[in-house]
PDB file of N, CA and C in Angstrom:
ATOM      1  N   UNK A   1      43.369 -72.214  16.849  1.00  0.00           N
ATOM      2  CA  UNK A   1      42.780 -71.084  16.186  1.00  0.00           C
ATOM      3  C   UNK A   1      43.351 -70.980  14.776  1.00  0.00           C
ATOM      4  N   UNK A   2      42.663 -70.787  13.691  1.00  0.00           N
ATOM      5  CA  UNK A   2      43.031 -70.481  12.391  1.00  0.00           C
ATOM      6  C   UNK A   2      42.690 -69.426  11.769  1.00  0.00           C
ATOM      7  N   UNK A   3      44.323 -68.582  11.065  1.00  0.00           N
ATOM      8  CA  UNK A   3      44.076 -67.746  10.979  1.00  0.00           C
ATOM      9  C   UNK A   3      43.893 -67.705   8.735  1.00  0.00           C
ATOM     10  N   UNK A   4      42.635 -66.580   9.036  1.00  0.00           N
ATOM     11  CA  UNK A   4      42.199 -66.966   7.399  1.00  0.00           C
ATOM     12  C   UNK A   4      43.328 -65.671   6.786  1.00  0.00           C
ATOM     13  N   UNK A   5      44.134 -66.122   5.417  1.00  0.00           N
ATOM     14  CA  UNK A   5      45.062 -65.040   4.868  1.00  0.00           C
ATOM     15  C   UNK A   5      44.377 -64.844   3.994  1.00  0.00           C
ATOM     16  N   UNK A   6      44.577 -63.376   3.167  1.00  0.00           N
ATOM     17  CA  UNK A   6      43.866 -62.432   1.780  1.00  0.00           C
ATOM     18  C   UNK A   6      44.867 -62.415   1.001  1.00  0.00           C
ATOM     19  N   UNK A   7      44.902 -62.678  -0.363  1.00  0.00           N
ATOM     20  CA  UNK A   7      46.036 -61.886  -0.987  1.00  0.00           C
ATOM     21  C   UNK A   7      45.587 -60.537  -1.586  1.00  0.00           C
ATOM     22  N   UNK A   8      46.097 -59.636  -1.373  1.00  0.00           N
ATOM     23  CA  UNK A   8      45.600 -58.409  -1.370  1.00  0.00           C
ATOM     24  C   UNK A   8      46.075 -57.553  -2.364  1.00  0.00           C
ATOM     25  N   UNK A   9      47.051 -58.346  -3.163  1.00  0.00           N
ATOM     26  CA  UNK A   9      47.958 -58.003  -4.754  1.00  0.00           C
ATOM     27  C   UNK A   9      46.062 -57.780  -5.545  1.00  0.00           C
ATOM     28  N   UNK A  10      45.380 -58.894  -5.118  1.00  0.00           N
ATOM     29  CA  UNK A  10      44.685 -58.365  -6.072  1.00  0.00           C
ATOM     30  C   UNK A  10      43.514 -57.142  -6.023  1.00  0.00           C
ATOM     31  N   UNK A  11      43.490 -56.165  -5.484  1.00  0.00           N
ATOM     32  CA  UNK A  11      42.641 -55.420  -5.147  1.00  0.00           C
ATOM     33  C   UNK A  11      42.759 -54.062  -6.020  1.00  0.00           C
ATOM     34  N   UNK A  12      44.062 -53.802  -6.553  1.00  0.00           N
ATOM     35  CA  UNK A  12      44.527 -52.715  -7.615  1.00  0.00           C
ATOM     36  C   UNK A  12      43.835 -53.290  -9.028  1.00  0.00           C
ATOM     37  N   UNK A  13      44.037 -54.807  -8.999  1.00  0.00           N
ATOM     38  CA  UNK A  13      43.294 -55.559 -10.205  1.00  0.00           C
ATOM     39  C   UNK A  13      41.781 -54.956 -11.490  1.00  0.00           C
ATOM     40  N   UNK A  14      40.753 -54.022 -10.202  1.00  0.00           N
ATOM     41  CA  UNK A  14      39.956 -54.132 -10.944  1.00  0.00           C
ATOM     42  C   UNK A  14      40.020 -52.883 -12.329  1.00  0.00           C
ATOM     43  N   UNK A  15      39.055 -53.473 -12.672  1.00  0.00           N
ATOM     44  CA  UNK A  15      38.494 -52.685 -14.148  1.00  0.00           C
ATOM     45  C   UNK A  15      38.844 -51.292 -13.989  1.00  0.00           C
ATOM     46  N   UNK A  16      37.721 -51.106 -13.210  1.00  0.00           N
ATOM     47  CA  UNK A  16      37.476 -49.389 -12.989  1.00  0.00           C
ATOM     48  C   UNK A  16      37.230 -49.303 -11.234  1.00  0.00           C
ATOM     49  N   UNK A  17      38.018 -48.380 -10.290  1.00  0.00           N
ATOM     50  CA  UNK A  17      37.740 -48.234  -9.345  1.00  0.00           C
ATOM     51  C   UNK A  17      36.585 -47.480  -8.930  1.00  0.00           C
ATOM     52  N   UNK A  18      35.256 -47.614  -9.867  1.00  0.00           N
ATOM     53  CA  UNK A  18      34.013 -46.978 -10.091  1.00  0.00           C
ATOM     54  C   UNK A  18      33.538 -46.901  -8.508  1.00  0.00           C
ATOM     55  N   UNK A  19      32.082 -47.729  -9.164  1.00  0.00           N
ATOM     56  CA  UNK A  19      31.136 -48.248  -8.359  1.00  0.00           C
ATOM     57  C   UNK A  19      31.494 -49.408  -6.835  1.00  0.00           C
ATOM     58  N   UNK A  20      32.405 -49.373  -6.984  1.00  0.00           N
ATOM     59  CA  UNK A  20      33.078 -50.885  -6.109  1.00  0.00           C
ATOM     60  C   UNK A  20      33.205 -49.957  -5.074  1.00  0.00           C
ATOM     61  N   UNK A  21      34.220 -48.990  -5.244  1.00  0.00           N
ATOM     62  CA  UNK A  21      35.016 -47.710  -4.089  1.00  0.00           C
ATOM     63  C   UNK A  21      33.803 -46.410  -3.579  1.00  0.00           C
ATOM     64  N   UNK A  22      33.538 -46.819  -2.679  1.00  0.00           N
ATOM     65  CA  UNK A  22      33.214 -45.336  -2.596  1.00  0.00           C
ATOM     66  C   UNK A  22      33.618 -44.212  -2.282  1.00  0.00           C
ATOM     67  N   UNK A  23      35.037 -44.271  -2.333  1.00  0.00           N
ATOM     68  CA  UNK A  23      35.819 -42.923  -2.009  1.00  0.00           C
ATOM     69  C   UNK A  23      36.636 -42.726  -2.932  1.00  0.00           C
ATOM     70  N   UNK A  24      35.742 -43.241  -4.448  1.00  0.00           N
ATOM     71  CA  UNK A  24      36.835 -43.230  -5.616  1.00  0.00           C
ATOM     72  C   UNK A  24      36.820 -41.432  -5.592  1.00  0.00           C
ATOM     73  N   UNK A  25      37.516 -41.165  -6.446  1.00  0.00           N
ATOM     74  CA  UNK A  25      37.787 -39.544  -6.593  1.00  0.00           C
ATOM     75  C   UNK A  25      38.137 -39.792  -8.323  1.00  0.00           C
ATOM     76  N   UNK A  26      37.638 -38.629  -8.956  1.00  0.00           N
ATOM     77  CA  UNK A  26      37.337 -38.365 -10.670  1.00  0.00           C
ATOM     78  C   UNK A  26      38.188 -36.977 -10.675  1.00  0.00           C
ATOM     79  N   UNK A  27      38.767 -37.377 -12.197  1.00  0.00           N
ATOM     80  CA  UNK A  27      40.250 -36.449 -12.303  1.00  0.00           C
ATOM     81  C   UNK A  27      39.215 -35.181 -13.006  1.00  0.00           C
ATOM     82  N   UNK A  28      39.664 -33.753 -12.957  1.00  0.00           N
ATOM     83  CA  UNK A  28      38.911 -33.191 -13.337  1.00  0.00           C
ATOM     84  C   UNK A  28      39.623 -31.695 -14.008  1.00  0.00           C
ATOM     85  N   UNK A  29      39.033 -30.805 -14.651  1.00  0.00           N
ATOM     86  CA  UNK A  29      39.960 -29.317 -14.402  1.00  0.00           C
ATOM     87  C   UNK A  29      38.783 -28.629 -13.714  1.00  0.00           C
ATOM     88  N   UNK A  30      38.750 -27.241 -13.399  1.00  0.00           N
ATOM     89  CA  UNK A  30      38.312 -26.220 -12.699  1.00  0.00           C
ATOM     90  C   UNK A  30      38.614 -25.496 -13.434  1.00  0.00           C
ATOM     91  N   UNK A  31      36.916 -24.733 -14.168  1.00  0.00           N
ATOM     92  CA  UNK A  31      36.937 -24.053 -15.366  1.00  0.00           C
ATOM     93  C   UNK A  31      36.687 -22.392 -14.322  1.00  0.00           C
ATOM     94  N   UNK A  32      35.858 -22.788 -13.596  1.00  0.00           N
ATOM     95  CA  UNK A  32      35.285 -21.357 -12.860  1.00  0.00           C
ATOM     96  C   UNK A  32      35.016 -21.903 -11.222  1.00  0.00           C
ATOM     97  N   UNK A  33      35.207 -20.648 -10.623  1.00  0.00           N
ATOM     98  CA  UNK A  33      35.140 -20.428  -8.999  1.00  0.00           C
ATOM     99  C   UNK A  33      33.922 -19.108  -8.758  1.00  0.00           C
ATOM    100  N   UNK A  34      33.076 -19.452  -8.218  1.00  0.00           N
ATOM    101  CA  UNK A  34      31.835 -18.827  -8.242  1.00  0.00           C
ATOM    102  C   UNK A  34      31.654 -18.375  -7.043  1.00  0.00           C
ATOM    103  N   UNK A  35      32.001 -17.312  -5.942  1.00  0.00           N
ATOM    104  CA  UNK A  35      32.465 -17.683  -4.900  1.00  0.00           C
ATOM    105  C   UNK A  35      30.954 -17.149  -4.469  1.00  0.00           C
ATOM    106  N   UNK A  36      30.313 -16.439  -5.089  1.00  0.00           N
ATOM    107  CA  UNK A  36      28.675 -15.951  -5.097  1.00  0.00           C
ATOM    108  C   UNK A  36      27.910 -16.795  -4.771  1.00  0.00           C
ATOM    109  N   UNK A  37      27.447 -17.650  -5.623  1.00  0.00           N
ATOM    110  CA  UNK A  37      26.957 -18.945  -5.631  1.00  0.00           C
ATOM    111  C   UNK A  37      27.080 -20.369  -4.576  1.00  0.00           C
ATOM    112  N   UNK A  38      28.454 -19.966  -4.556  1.00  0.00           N
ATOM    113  CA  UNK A  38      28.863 -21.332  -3.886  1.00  0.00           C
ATOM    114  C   UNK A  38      29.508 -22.449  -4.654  1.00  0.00           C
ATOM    115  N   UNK A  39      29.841 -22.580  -5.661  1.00  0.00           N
ATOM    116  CA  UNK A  39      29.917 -23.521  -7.022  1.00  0.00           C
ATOM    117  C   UNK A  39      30.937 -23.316  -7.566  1.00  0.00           C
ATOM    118  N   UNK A  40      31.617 -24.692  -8.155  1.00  0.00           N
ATOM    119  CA  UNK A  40      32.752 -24.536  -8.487  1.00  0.00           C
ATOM    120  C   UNK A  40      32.092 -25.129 -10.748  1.00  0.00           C
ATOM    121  N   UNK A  41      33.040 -24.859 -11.303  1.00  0.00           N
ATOM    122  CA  UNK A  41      32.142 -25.536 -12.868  1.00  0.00           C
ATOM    123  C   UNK A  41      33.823 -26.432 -13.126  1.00  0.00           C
ATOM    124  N   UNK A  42      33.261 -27.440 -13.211  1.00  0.00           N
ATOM    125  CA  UNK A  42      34.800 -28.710 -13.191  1.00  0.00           C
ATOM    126  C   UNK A  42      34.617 -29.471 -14.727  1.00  0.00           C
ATOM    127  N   UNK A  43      35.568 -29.215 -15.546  1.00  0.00           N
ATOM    128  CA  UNK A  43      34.894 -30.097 -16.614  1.00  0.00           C
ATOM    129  C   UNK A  43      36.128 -31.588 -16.135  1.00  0.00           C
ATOM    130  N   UNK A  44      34.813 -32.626 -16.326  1.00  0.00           N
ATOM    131  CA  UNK A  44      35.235 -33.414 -15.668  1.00  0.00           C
ATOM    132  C   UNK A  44      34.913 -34.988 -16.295  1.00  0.00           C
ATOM    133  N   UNK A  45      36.072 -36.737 -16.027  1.00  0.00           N
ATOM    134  CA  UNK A  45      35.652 -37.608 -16.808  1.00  0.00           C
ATOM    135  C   UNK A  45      34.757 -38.280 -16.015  1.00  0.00           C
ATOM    136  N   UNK A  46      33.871 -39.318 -16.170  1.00  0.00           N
ATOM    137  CA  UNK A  46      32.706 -40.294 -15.999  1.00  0.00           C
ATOM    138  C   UNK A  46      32.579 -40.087 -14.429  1.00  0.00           C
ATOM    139  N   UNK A  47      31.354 -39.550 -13.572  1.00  0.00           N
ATOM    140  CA  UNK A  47      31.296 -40.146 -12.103  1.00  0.00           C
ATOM    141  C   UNK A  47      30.465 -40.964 -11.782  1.00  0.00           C
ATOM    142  N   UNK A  48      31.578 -41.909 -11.966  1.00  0.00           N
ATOM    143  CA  UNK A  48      30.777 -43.686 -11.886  1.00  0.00           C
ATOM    144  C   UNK A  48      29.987 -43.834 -10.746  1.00  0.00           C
ATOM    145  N   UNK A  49      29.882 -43.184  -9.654  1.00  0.00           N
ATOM    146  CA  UNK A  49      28.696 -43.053  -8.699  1.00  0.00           C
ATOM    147  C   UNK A  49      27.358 -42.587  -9.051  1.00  0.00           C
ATOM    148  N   UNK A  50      27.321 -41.982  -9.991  1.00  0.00           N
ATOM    149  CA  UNK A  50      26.498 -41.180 -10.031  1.00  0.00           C
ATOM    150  C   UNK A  50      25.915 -41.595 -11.416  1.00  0.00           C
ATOM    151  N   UNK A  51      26.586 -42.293 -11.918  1.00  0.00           N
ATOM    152  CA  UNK A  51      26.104 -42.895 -13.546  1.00  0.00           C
ATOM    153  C   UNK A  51      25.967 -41.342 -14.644  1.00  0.00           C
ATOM    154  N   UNK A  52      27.334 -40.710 -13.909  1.00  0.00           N
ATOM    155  CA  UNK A  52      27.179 -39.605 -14.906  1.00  0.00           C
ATOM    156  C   UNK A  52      28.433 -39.540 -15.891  1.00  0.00           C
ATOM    157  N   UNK A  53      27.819 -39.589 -17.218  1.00  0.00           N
ATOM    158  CA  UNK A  53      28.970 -39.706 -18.344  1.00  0.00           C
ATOM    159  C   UNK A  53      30.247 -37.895 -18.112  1.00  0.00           C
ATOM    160  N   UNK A  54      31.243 -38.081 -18.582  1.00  0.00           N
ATOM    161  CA  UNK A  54      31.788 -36.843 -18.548  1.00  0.00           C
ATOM    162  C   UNK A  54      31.427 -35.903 -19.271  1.00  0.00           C
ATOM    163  N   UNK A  55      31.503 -33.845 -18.477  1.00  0.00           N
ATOM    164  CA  UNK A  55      31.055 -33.449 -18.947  1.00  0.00           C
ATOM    165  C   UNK A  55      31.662 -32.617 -18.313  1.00  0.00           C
ATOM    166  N   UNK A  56      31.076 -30.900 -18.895  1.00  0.00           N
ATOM    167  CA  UNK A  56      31.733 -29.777 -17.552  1.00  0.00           C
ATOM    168  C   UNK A  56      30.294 -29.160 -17.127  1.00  0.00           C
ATOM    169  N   UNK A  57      29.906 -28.901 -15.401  1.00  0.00           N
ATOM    170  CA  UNK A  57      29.429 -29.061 -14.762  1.00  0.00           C
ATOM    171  C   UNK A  57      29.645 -28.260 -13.698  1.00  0.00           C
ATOM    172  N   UNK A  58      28.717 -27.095 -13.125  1.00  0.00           N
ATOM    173  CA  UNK A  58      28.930 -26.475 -11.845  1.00  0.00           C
ATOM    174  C   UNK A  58      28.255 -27.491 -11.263  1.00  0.00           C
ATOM    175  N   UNK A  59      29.015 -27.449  -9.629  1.00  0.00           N
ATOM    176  CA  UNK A  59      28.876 -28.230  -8.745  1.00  0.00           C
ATOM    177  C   UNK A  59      28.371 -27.699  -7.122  1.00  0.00           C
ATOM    178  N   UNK A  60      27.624 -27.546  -6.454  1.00  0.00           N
ATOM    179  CA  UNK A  60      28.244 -26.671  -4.958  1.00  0.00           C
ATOM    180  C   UNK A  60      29.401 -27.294  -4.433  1.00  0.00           C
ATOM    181  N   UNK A  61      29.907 -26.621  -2.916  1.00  0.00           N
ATOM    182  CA  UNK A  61      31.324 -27.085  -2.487  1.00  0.00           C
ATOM    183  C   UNK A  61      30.429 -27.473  -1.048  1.00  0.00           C
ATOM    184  N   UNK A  62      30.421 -28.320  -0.495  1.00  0.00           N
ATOM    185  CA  UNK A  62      30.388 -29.114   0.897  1.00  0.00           C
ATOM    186  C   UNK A  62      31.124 -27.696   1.739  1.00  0.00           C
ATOM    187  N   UNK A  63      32.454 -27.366   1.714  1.00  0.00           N
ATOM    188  CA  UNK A  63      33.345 -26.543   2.216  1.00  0.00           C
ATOM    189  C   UNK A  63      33.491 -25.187   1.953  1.00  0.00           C
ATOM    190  N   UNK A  64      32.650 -24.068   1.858  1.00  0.00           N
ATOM    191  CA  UNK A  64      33.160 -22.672   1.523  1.00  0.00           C
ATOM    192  C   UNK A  64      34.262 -22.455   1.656  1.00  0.00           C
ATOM    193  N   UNK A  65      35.495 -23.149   2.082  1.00  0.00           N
ATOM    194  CA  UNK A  65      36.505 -22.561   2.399  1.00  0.00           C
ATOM    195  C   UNK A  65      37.455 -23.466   1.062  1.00  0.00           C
ATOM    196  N   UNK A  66      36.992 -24.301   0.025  1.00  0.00           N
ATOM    197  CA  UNK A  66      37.625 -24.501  -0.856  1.00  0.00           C
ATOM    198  C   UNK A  66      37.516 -23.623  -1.663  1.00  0.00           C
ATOM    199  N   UNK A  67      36.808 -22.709  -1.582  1.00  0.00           N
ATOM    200  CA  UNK A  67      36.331 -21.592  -3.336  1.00  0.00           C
ATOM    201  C   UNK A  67      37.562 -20.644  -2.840  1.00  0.00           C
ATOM    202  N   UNK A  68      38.592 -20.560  -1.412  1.00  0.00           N
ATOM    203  CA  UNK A  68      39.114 -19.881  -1.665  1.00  0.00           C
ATOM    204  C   UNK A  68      40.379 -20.312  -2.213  1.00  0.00           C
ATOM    205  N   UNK A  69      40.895 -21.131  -2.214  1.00  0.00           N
ATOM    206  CA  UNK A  69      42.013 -22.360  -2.535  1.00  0.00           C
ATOM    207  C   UNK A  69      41.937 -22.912  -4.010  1.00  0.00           C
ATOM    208  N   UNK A  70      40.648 -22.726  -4.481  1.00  0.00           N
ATOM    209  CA  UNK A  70      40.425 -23.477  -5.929  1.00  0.00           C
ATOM    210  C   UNK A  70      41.219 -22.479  -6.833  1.00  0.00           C
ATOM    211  N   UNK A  71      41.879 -22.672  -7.934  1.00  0.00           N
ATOM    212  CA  UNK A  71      41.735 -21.864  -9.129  1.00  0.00           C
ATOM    213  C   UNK A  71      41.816 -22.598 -10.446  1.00  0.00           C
ATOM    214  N   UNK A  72      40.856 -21.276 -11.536  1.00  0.00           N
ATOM    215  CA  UNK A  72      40.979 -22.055 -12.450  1.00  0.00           C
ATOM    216  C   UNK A  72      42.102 -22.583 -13.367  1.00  0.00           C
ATOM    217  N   UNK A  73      42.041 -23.230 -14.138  1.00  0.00           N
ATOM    218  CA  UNK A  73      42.969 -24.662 -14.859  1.00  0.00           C
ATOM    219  C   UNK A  73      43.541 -25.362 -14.205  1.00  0.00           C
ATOM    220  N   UNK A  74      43.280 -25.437 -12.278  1.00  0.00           N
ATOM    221  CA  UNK A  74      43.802 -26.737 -11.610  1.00  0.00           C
ATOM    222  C   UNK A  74      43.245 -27.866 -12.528  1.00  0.00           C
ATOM    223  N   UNK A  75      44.444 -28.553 -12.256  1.00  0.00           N
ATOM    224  CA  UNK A  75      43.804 -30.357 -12.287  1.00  0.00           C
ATOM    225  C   UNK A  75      43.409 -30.957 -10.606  1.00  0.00           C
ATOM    226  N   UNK A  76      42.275 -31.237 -10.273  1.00  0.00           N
ATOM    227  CA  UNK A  76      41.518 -31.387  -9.495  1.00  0.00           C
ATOM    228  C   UNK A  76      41.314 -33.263  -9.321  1.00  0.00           C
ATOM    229  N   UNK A  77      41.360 -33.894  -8.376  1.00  0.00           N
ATOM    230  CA  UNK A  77      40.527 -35.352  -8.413  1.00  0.00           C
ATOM    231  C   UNK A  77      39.530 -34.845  -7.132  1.00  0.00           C
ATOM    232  N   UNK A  78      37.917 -35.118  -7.769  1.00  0.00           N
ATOM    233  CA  UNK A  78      37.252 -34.946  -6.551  1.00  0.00           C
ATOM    234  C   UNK A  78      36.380 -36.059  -6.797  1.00  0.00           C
ATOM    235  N   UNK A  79      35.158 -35.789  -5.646  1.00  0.00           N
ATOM    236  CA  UNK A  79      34.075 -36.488  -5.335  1.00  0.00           C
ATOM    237  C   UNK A  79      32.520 -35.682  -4.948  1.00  0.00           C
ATOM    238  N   UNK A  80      31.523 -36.474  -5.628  1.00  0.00           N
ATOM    239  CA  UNK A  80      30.344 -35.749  -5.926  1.00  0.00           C
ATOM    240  C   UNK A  80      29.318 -36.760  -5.588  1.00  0.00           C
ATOM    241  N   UNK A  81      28.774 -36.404  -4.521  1.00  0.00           N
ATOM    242  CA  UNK A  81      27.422 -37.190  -3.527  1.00  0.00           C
ATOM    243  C   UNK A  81      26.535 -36.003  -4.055  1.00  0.00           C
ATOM    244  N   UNK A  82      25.041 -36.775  -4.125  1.00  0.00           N
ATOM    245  CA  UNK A  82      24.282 -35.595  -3.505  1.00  0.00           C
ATOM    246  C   UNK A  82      23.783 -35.699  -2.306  1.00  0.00           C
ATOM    247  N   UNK A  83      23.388 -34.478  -2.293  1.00  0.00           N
ATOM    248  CA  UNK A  83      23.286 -33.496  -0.679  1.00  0.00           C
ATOM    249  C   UNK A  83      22.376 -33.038  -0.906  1.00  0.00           C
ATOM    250  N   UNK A  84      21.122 -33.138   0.111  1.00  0.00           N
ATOM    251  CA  UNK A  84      20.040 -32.740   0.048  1.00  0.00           C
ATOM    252  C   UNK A  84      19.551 -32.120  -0.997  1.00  0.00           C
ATOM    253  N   UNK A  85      19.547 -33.170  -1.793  1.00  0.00           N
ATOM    254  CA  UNK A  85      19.085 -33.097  -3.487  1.00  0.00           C
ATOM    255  C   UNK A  85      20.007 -32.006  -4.542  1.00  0.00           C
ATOM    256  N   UNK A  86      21.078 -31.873  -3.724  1.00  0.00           N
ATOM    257  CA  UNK A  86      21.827 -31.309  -4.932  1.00  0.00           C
ATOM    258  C   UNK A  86      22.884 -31.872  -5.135  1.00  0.00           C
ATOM    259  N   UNK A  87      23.652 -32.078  -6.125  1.00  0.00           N
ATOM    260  CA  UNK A  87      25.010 -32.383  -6.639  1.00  0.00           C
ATOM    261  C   UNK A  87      25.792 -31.597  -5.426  1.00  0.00           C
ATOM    262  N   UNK A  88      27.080 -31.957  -4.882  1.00  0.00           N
ATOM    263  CA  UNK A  88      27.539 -31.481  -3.772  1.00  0.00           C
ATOM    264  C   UNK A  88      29.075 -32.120  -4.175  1.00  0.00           C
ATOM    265  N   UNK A  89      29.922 -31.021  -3.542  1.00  0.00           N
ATOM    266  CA  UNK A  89      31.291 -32.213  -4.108  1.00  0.00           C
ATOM    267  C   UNK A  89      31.848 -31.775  -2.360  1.00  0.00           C
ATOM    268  N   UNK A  90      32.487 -33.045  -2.285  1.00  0.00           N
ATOM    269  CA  UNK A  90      32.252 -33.471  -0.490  1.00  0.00           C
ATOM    270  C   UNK A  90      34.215 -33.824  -0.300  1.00  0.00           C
ATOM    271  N   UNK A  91      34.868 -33.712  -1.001  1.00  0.00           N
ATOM    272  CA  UNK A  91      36.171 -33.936  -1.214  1.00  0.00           C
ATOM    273  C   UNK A  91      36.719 -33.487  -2.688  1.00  0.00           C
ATOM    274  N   UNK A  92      37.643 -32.800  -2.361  1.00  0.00           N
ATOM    275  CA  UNK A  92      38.085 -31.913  -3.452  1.00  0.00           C
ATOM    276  C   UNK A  92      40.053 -31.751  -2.995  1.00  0.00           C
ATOM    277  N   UNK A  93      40.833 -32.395  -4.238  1.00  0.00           N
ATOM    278  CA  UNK A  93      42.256 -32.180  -3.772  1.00  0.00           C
ATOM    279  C   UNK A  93      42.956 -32.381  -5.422  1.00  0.00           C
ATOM    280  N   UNK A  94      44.437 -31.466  -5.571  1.00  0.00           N
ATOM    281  CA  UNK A  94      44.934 -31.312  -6.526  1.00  0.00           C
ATOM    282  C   UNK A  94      45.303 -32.566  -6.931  1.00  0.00           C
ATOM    283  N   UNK A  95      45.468 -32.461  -7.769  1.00  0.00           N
ATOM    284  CA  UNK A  95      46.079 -34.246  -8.952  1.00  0.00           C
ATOM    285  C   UNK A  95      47.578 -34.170  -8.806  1.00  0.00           C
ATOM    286  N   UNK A  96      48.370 -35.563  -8.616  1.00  0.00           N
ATOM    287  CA  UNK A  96      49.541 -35.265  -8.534  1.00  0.00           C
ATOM    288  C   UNK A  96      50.321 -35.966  -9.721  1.00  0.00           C
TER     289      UNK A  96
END
C-alpha cells in the first residue's frame, strides 16, 4: 500500500485567501447596530466572495442574538452569503 504525502507549508502561500476559502472572513468596523431592522452597517475591506470592492454597508444578521453583542467601533472579521436574496452575514467574531 502507498501512502501519497502533501506538503502543506504551502497552503498559507496564497495571494489572497479570497475566492479559494470559503470560510474566508473580511476584517471590518461596526459603524451601527439596528436592532429594529435586523442589520448591522460594517464599513468594511473587499468581499472577495461576493466580488464586492470595500465599502460601508448595512448588512442583516443570520443570528438576532448578535445585534445584542455587537457594538459600535468593534473591529469585526465576518462573512457575507446571500440568503434568500439578501446580503446576510452568517458568521460574525471580534478581530484579534
Amino acid at each position: 500500500m502507498q501512502v501519497q504525502m502533501h506538503d502543506h507549508d504551502q497552503h498559507g502561500a496564497m495571494a489572497s485567501p479570497s475566492q479559494a476559502d470559503p470560510d474566508a472572513l473580511t476584517e471590518g468596523a461596526i459603524q451601527k447596530v439596528d436592532k429594529d431592522t435586523g442589520k448591522l452597517t460594517i464599513k468594511h475591506g473587499p468581499l472577495n466572495n461576493l466580488d464586492m470592492p470595500a465599502m460601508t454597508m448595512a448588512f442583516k444578521v443570520q443570528d438576532p442574538a448578535v445585534l445584542d453583542q455587537a457594538k459600535v467601533g468593534e473591529q469585526v472579521r465576518f462573512r457575507v452569503e446571500r440568503v434568500n436574496g439578501s446580503l446576510t452575514i452568517t458568521k460574525l467574531e471580534a478581530s484579534k
